[in-house]
C-alpha atoms as a PDB file:
ATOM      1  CA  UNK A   1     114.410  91.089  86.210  1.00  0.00           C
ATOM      2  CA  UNK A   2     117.346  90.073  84.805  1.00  0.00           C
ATOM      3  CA  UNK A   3     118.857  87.028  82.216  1.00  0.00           C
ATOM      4  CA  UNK A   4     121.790  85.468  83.017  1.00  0.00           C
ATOM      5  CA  UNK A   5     123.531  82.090  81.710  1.00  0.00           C
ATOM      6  CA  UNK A   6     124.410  78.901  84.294  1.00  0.00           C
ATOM      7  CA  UNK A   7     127.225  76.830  83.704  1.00  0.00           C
ATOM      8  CA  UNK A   8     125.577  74.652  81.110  1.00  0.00           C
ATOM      9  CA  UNK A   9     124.741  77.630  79.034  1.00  0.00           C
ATOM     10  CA  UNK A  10     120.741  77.898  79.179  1.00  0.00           C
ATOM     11  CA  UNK A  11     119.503  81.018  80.232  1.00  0.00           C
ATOM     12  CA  UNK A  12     118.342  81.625  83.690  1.00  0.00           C
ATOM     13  CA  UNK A  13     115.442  84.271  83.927  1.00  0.00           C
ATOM     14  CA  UNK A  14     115.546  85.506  87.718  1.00  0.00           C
ATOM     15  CA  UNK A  15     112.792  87.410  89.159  1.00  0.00           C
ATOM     16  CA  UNK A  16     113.842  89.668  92.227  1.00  0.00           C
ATOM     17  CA  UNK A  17     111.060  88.880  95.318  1.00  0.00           C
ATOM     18  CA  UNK A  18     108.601  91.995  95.341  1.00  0.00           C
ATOM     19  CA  UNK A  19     107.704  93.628  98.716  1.00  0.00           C
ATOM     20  CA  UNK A  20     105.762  90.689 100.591  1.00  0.00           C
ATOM     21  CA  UNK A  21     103.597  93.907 101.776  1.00  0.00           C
ATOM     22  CA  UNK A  22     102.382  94.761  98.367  1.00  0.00           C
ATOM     23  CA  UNK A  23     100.082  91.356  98.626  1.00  0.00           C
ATOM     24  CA  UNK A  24      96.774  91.933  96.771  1.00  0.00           C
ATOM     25  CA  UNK A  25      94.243  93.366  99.237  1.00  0.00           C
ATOM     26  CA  UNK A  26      90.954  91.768  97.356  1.00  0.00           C
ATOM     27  CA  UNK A  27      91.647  89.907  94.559  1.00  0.00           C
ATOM     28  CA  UNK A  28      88.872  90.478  91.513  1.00  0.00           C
ATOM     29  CA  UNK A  29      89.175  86.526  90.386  1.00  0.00           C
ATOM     30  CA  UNK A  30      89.734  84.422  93.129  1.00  0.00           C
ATOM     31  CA  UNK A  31      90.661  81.263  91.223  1.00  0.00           C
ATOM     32  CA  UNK A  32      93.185  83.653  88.737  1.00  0.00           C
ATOM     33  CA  UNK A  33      94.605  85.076  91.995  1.00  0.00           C
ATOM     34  CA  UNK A  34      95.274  81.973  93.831  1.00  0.00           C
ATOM     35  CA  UNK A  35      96.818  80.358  90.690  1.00  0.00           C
ATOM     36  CA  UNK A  36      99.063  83.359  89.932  1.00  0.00           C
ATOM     37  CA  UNK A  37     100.439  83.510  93.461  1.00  0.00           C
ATOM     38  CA  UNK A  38     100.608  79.832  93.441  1.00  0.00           C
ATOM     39  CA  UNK A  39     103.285  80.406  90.183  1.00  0.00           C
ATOM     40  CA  UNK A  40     105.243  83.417  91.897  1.00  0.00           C
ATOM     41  CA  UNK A  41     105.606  81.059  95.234  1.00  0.00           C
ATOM     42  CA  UNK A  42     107.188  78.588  92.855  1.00  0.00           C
ATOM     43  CA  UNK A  43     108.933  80.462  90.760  1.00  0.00           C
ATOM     44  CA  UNK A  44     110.460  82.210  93.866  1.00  0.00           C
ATOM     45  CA  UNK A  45     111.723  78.600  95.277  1.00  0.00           C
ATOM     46  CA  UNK A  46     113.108  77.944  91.681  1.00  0.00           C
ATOM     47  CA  UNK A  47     115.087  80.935  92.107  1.00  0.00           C
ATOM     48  CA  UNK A  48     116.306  80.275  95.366  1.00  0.00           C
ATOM     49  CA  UNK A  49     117.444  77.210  94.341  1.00  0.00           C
ATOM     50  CA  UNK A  50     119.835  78.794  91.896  1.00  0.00           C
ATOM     51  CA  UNK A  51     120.963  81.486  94.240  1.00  0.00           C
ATOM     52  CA  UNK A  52     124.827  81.474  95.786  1.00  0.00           C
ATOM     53  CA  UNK A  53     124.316  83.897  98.241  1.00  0.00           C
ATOM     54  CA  UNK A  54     122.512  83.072 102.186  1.00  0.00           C
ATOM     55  CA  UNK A  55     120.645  86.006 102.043  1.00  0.00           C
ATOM     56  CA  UNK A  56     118.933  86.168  98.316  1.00  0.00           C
ATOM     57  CA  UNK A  57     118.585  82.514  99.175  1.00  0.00           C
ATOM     58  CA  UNK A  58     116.772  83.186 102.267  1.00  0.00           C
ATOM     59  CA  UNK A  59     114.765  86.124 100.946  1.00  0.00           C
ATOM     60  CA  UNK A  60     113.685  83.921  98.028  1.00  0.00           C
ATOM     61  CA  UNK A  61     112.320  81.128 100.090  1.00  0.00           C
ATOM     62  CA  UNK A  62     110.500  83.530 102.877  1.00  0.00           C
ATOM     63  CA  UNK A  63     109.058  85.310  99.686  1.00  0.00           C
ATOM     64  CA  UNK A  64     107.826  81.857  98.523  1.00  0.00           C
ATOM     65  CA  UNK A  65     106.160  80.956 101.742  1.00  0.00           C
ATOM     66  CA  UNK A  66     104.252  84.474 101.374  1.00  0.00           C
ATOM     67  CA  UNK A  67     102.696  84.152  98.385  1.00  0.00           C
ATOM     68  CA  UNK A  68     101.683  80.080  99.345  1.00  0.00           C
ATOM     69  CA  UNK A  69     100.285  81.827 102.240  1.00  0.00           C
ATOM     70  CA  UNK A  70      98.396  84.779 100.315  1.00  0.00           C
ATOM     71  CA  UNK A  71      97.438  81.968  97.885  1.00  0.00           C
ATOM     72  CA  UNK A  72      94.980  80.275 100.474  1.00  0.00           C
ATOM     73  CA  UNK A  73      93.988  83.785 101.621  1.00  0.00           C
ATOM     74  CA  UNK A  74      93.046  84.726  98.384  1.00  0.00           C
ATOM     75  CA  UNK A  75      90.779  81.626  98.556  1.00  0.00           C
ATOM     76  CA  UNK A  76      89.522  81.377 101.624  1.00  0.00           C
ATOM     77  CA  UNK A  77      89.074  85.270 102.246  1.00  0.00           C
ATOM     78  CA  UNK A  78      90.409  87.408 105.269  1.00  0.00           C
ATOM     79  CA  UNK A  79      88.291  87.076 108.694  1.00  0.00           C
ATOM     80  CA  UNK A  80      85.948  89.547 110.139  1.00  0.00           C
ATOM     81  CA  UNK A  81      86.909  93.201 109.841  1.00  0.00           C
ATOM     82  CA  UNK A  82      90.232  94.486 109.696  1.00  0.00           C
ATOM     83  CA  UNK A  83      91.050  98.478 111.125  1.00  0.00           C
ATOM     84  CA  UNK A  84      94.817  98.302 111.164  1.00  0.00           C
ATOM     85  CA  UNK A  85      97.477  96.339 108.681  1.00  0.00           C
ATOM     86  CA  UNK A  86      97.651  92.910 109.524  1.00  0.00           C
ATOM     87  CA  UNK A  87     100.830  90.397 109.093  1.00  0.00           C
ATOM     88  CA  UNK A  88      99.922  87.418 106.142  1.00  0.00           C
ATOM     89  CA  UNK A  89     101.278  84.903 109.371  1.00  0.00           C
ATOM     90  CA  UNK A  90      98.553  86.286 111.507  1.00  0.00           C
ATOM     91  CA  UNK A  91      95.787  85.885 108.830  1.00  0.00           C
ATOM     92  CA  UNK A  92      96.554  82.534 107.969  1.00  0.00           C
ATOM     93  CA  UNK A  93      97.222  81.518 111.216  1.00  0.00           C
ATOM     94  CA  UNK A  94      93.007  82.395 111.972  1.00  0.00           C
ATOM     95  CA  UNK A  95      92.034  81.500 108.209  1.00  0.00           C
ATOM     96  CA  UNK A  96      93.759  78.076 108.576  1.00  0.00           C
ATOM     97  CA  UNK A  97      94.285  76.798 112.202  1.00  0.00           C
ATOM     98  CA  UNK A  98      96.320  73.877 111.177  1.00  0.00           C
ATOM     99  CA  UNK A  99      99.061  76.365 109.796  1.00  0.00           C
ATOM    100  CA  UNK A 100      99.543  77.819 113.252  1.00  0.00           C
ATOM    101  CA  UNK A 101     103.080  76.294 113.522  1.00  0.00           C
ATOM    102  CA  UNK A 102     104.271  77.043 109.854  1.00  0.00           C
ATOM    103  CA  UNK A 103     102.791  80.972 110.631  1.00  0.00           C
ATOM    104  CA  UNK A 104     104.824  81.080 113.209  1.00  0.00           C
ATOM    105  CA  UNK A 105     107.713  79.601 111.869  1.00  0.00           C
ATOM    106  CA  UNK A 106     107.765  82.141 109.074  1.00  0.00           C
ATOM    107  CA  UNK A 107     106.697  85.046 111.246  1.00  0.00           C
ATOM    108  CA  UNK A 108     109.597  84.502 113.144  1.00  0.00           C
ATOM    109  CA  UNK A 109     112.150  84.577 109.918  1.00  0.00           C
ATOM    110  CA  UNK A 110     110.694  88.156 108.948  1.00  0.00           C
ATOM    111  CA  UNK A 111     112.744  90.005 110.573  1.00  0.00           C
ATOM    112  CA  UNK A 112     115.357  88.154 109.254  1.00  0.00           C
ATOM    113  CA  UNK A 113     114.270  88.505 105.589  1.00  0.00           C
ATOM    114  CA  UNK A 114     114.403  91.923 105.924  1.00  0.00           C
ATOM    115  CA  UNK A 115     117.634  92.425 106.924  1.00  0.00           C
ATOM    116  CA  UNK A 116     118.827  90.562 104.338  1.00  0.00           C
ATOM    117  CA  UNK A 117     116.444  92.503 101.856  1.00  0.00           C
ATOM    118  CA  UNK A 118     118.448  95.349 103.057  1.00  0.00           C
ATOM    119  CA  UNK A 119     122.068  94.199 102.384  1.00  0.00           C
ATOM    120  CA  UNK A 120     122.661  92.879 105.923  1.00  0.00           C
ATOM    121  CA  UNK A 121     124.506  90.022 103.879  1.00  0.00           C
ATOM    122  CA  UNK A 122     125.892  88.109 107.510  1.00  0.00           C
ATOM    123  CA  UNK A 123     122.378  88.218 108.974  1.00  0.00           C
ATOM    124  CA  UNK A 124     121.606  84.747 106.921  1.00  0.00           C
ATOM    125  CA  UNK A 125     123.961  81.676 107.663  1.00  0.00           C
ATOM    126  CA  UNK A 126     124.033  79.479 104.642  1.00  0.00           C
ATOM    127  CA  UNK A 127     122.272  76.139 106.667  1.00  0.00           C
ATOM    128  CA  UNK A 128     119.552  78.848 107.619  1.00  0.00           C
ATOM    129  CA  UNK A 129     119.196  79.108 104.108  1.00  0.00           C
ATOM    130  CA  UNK A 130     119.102  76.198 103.234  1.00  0.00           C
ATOM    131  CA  UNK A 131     116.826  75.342 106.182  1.00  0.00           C
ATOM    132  CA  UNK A 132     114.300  77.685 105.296  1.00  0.00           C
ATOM    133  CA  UNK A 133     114.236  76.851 101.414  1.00  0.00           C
ATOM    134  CA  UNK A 134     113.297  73.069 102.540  1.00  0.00           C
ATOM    135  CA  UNK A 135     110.421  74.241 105.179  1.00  0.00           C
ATOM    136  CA  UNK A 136     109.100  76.431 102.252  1.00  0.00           C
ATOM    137  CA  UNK A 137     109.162  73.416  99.903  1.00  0.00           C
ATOM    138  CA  UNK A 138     107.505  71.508 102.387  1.00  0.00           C
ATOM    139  CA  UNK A 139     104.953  74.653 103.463  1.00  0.00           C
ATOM    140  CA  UNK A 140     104.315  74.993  99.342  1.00  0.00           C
ATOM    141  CA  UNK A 141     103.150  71.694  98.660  1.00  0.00           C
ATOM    142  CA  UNK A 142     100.770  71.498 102.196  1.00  0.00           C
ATOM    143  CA  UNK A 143      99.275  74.614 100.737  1.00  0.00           C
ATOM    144  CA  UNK A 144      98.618  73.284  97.220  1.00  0.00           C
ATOM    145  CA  UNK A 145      96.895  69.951  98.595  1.00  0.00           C
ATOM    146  CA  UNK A 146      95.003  72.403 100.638  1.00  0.00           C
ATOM    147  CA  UNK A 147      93.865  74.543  97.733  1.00  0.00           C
ATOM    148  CA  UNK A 148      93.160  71.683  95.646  1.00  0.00           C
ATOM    149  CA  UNK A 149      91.219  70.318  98.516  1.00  0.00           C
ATOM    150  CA  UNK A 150      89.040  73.498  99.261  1.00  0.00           C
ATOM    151  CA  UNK A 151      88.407  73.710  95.137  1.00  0.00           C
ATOM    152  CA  UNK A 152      86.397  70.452  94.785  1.00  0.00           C
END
């Protein structure tokens, strides 16, 4: 984590994106879980939003979409028994049918993220990343109306 100052002097707290794989397996309070990875998904887009660079732009949306993702998973719980690591995309995408097309959407980008995780700085065009960063907006805010939904 770092500080740094924008233009107009306030302070900018960035967070760097942990490893999507280090999602919380069971989460001991649902409704503390779901609301804390609600915040990281936003707090992810914020910082994308203030990010120069394609690829920390890119990584900071995909990140985003995972923890939206692991948000409803955290509330809805995994299905049936799992014997091998699965992918958050394929979860939700058997969780939460109607998501099928923005699991796959973001299933595809992973590979991408990654490479730009790893310094592959070309790997992310900047309307990709800008792209992306709009479909996780849009992706965030279907998942909170879904949460808030599932909670009544």
């Amino acid at each position: 984590m770092s500080i740094t100052s924008e233009p107009m002097g306030f302070p900018v707290q960035r967070i760097h994106p942990p490893d999507p794989r280090q999602l919380p397996h069971r989460p001991s309070t649902p409704a503390g879980s779901v609301r804390s990875l609600l915040r990281q998904a936003q707090v992810a887009l914020s910082d994308a939003h203030y990010e120069h660079r394609p690829a920390d732009r890119y990584v900071y949306a995909h990140t985003a979409a995972l923890r939206a993702a692991a948000a409803l998973l955290a509330l809805r719980g995994k299905p049936g028994r799992r014997t091998k690591p699965t992918s958050v995309w394929v979860l939700l995408a058997k969780v939460a049918p109607e998501l099928a097309e923005w699991a796959d959407l973001f299933a595809a980008g992973s590979a991408r993220r990654h490479a730009a995780q790893t310094g592959v700085n070309r790997a992310v065009p900047q309307r990709d990343a800008d792209d992306l960063l709009r479909q996780s907006e849009q992706f965030l805010g279907i998942i909170e109306r879904s949460i808030s939904g599932d909670e009544r």
